[in-house]
Protein backbone atom coordinates (compact mmCIF):
# COMPACT_ATOMS: atom_id res chain seq x y z
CA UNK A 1 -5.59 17.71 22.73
CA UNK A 2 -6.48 16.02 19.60
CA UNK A 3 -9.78 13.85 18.92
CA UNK A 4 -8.99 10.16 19.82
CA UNK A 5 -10.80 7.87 17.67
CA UNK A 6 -11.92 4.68 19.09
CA UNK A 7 -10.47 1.14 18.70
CA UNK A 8 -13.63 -0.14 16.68
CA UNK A 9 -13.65 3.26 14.84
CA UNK A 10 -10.18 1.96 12.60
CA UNK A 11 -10.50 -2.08 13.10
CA UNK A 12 -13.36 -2.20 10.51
CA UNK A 13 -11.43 -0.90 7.67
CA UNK A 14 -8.78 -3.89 8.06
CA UNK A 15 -11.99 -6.23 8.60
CA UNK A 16 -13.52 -4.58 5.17
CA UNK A 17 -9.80 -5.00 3.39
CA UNK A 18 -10.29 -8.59 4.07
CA UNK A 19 -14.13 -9.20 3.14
CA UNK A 20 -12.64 -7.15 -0.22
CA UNK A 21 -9.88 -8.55 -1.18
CA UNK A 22 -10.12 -12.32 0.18
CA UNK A 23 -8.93 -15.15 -1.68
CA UNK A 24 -7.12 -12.40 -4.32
CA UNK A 25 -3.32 -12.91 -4.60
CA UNK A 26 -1.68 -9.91 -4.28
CA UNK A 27 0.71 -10.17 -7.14
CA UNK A 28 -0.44 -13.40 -8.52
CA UNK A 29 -0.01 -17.12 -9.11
CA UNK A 30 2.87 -18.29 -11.10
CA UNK A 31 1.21 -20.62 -14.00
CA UNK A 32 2.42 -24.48 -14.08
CA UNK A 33 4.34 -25.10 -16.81
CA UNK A 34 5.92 -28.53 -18.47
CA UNK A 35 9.23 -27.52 -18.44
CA UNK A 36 8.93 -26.71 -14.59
CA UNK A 37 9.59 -30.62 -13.86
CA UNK A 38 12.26 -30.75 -16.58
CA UNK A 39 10.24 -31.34 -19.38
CA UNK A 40 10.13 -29.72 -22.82
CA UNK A 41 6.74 -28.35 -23.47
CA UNK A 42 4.68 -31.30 -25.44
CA UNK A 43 7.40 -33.68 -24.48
CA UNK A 44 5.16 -34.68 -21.36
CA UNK A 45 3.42 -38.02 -22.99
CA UNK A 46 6.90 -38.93 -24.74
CA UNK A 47 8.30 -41.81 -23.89
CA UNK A 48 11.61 -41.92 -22.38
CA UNK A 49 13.85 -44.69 -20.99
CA UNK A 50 15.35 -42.46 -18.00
CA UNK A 51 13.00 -41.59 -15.12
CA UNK A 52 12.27 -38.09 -14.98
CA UNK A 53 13.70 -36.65 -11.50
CA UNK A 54 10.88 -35.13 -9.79
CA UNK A 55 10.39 -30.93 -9.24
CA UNK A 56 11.45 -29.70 -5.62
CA UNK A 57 8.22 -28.99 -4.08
CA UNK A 58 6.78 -25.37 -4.00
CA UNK A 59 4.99 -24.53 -1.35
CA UNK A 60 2.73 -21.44 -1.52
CA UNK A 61 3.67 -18.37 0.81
CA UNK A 62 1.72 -16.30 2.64
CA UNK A 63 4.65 -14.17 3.92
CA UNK A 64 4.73 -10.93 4.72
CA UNK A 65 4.61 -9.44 0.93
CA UNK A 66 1.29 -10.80 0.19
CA UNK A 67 -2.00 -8.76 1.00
CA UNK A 68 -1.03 -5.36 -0.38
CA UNK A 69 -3.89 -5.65 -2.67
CA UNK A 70 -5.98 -1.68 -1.69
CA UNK A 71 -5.17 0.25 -4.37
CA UNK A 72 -5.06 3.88 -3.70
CA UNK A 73 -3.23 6.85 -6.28
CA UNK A 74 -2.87 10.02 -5.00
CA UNK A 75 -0.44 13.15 -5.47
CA UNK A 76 1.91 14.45 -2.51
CA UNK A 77 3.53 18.03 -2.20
CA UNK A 78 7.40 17.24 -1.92
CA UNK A 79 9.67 19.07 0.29
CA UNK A 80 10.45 21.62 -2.14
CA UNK A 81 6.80 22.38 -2.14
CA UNK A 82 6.21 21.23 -5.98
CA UNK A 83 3.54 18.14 -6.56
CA UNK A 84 4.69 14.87 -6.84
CA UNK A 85 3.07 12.02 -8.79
CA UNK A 86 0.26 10.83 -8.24
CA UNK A 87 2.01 7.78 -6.77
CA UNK A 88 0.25 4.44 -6.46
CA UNK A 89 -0.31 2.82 -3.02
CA UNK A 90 -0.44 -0.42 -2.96
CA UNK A 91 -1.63 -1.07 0.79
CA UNK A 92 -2.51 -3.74 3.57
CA UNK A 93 -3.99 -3.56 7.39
CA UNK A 94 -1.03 -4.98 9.66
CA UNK A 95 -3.29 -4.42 12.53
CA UNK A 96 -6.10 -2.57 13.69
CA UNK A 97 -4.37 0.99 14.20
CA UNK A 98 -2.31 0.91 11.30
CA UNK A 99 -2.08 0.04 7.49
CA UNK A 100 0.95 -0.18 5.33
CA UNK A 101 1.26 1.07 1.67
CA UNK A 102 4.03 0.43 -0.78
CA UNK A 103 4.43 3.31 -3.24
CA UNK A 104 5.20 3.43 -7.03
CA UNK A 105 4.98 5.86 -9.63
CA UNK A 106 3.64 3.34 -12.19
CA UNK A 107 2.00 0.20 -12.10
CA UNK A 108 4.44 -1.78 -14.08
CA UNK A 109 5.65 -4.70 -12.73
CA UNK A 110 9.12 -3.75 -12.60
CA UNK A 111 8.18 -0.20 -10.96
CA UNK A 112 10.48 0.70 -8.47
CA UNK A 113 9.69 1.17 -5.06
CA UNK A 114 10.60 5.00 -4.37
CA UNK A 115 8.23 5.17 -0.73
CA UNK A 116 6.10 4.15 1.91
CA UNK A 117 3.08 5.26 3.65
CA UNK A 118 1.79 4.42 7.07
CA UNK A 119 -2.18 5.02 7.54
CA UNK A 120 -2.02 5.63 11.52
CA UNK A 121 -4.79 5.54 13.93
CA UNK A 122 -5.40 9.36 15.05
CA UNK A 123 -5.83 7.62 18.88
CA UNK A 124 -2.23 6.77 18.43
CA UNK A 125 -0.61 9.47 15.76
CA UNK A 126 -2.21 12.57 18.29
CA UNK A 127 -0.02 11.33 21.26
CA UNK A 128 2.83 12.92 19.20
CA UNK A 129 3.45 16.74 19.99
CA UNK A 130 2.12 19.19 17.81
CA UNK A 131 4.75 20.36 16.25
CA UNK A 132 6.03 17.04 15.46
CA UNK A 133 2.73 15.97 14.11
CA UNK A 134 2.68 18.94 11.21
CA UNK A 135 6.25 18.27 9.88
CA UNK A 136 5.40 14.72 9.56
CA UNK A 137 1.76 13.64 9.25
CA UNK A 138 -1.29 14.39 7.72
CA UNK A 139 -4.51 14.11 7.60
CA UNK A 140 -6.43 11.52 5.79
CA UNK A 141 -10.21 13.31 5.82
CA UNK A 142 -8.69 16.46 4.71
CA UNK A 143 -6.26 14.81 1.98
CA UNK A 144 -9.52 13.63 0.87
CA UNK A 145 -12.02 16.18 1.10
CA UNK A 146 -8.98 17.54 -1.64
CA UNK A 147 -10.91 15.02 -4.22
CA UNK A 148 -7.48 14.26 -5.00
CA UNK A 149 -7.15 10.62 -3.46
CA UNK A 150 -8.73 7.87 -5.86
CA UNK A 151 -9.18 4.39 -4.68
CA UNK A 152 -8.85 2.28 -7.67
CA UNK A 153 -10.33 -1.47 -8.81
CA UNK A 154 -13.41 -1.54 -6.95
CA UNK A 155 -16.73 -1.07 -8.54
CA UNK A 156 -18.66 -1.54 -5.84
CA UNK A 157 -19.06 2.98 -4.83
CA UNK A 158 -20.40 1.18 -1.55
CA UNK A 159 -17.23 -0.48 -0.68
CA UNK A 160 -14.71 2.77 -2.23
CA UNK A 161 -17.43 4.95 0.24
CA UNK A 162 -16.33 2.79 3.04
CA UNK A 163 -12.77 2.52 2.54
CA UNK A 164 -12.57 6.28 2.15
CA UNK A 165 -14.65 6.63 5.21
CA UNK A 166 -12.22 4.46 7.55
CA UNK A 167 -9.18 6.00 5.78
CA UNK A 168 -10.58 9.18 6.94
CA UNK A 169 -10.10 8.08 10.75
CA UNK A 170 -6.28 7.79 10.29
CA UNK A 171 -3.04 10.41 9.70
CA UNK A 172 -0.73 9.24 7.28
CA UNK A 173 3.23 9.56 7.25
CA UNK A 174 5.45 9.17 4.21
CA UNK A 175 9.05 7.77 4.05
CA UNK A 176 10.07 8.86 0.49
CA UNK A 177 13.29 6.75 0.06
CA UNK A 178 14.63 6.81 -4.17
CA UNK A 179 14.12 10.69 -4.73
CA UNK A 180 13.30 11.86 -8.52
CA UNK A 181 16.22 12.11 -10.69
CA UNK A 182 18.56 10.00 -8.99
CA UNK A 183 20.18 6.59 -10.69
CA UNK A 184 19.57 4.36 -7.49
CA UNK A 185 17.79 5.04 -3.87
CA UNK A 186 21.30 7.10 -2.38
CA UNK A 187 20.17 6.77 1.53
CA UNK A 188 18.42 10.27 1.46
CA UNK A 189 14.82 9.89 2.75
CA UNK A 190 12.53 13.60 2.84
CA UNK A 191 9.18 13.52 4.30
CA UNK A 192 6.28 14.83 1.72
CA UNK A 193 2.96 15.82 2.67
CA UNK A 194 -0.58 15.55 1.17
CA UNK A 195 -1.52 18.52 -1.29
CA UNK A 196 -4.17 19.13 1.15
CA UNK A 197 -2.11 19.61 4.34
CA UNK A 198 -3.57 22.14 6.61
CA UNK A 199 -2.44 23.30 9.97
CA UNK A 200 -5.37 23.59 11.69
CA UNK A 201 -5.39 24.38 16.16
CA UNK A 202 -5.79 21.31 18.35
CA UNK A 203 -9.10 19.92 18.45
């Protein structure tokens, strides 16, 4: 049987996420601008003998895209057994077993999304049989013993100590959906590993 890890054991790393990250948009506020209202820019003290119609109101979402703001780049071993990346993870606690990463290969803002990456409680990933377990998941303390994972945009080597710490507690599993080389995502999904993948006996 494989080590369980306790329900506090994972929860704090979501907890930490949030004393991080709180109050930082993921991806950004959209500036005001004039023109928004339909107004020229430096039109707005003109005077005009037609009312201006007002601007639909814009409420501001908190939908599921927002939050992805951990920032984690690290390299995977593909199926073909070549590395791949380092791909950046840009990732967000869903709960207190698991955490959610979207995966790029740049940080551009039109980067496309090519995979994702689950960060899995090892109470919950270790249910799975073994063999099952090596084809898909790894683990996060070896992946980083590698010294290959960096967790970027935090100064603080306190707070990047404790996210790696927490990481460490879960396995991860990777959906890797727009494979290199092709034009658009064709509906083939493989299954990479870390560079550090091991297969060690059951604990």
């Amino acid at each position: 049987m494989h080590r369980s890890v306790g329900r506090k054991s994972i929860s704090w790393l979501f907890c930490l996420a949030i004393i991080v990250f709180a109050g930082t948009p993921a991806f950004g506020e959209t500036p005001r601008c004039s023109f928004c209202a339909g107004v020229s820019p430096g039109q707005e003290s003109m005077p005009s003998s037609k009312a201006t119609p007002a601007a639909p109101s814009i409420k501001s979402s908190m939908g599921p895209a927002q939050g992805y703001d951990i920032h984690v780049q690290a390299p995977h071993m593909m199926p073909d057994g070549t590395p791949g990346g380092p791909f950046h993870h840009y990732c967000k606690g869903i709960n207190d077993k698991i955490l959610q990463c979207l995966l790029f290969e740049t940080t551009e803002a039109n980067a496309p999304l090519v995979a994702i990456e689950y960060f899995v409680a090892k109470d919950l990933s270790r249910k799975l049989p073994l063999i099952q377990w090596h084809r898909f998941f790894h683990d996060h303390k070896v992946e980083i013993a590698t010294g290959r994972v960096q967790i970027l945009d935090i100064d603080d080597p306190e707070k990047v100590k404790a996210i790696a710490e927490a990481a460490g507690k879960t396995d991860g599993v990777i959906y890797h959906l727009w494979q290199k080389g092709k034009e658009f995502p064709d509906g083939t999904v493989t299954f990479p590993q870390s560079l550090g993948h091991s297969f060690p006996q059951p604990e």
